[in-house]
Protein backbone atom coordinates (compact mmCIF):
# COMPACT_ATOMS: atom_id res chain seq x y z
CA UNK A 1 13.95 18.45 11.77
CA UNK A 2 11.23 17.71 14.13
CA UNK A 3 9.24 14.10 13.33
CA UNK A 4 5.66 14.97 13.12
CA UNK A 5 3.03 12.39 15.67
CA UNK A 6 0.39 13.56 14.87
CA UNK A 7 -1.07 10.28 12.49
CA UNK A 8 -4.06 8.41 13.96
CA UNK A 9 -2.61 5.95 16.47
CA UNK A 10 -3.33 3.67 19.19
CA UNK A 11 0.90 3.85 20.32
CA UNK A 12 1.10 6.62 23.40
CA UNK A 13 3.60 9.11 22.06
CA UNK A 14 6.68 7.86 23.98
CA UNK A 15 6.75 5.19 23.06
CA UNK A 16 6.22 6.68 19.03
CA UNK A 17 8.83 8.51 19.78
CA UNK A 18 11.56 5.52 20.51
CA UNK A 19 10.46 4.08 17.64
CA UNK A 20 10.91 6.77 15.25
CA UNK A 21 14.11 7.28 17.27
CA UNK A 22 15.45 4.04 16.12
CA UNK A 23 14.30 4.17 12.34
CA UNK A 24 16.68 7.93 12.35
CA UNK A 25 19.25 6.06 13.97
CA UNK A 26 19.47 3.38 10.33
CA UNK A 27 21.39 4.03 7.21
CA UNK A 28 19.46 5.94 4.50
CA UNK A 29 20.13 2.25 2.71
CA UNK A 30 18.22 0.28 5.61
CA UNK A 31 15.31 2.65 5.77
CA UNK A 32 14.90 2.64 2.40
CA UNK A 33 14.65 -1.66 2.75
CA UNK A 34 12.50 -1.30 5.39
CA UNK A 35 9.89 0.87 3.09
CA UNK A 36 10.44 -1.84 0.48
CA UNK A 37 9.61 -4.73 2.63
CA UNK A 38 6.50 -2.95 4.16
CA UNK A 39 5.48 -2.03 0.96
CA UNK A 40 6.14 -6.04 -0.30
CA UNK A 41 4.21 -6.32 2.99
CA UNK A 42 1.09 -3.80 2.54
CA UNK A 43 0.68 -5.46 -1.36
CA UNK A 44 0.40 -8.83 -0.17
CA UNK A 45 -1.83 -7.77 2.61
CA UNK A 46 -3.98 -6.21 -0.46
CA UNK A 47 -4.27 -9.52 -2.56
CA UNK A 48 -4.91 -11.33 -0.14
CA UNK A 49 -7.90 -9.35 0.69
CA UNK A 50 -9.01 -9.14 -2.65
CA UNK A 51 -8.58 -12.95 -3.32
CA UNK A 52 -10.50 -13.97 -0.11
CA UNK A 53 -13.33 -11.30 -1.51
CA UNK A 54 -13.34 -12.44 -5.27
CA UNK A 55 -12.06 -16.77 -5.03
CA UNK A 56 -10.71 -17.55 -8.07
CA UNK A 57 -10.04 -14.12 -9.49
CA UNK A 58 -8.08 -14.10 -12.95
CA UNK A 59 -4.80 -11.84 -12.47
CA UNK A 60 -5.37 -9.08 -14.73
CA UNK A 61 -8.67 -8.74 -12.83
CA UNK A 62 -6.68 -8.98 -9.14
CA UNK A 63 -4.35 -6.24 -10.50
CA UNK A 64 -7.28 -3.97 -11.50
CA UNK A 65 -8.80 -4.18 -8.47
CA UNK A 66 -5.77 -3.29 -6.55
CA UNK A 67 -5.22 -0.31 -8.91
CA UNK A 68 -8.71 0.91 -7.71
CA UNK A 69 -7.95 0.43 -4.28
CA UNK A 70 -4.83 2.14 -4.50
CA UNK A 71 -5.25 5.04 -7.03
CA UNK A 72 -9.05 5.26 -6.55
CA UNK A 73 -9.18 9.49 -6.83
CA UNK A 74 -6.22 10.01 -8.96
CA UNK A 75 -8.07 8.61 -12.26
CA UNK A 76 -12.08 10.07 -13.37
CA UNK A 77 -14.61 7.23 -14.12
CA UNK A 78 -13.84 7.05 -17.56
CA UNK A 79 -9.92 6.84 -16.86
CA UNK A 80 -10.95 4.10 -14.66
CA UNK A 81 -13.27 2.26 -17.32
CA UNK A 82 -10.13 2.08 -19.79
CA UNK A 83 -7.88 1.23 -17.31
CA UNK A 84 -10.19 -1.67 -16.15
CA UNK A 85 -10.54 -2.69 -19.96
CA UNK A 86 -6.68 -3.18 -20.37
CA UNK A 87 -6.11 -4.70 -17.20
CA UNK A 88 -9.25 -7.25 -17.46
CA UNK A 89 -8.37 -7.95 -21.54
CA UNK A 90 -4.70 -9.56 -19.61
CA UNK A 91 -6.47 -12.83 -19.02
């Protein structure tokens, strides 16, 4: 199977190319870390943005945000509300 380049990117498809090259050329084990890690990664990333937005955010209150960031139109408004509720009630 053919990789597919065609994702928004500033990388000039060679060089895309060598890279997705060298991710094939891993273990299904050590692609499957590297997805964890830049997961671990992207999640940080997320607090951090949210903590620099909101100082002193409570933790039930940081993971609701992140839940809206992240699953923003996979829950209706009301879904949302609830989930808030539970998350928020944490601290």
């Amino acid at each position: 199977m053919e990789p597919v380049y065609n994702l928004p990117s500033d990388t000039p498809p060679h060089i895309m190319k060598m890279q997705v090259d060298i991710v094939l050329q891993k273990t299904p084990l050590q692609r499957l870390q590297m997805c964890a890690e830049l997961t671990e990664f992207s999640l940080y990333m997320l607090k951090r943005q949210i903590r620099f937005k909101h100082d002193g955010i409570a933790d039930g209150r940081l993971k609701f945000e992140m839940i809206k960031l992240l699953y923003a139109d996979c829950f209706s408004e009301e879904e949302m509300t609830r989930i808030g509720e539970h998350f928020v009630n944490l601290d």
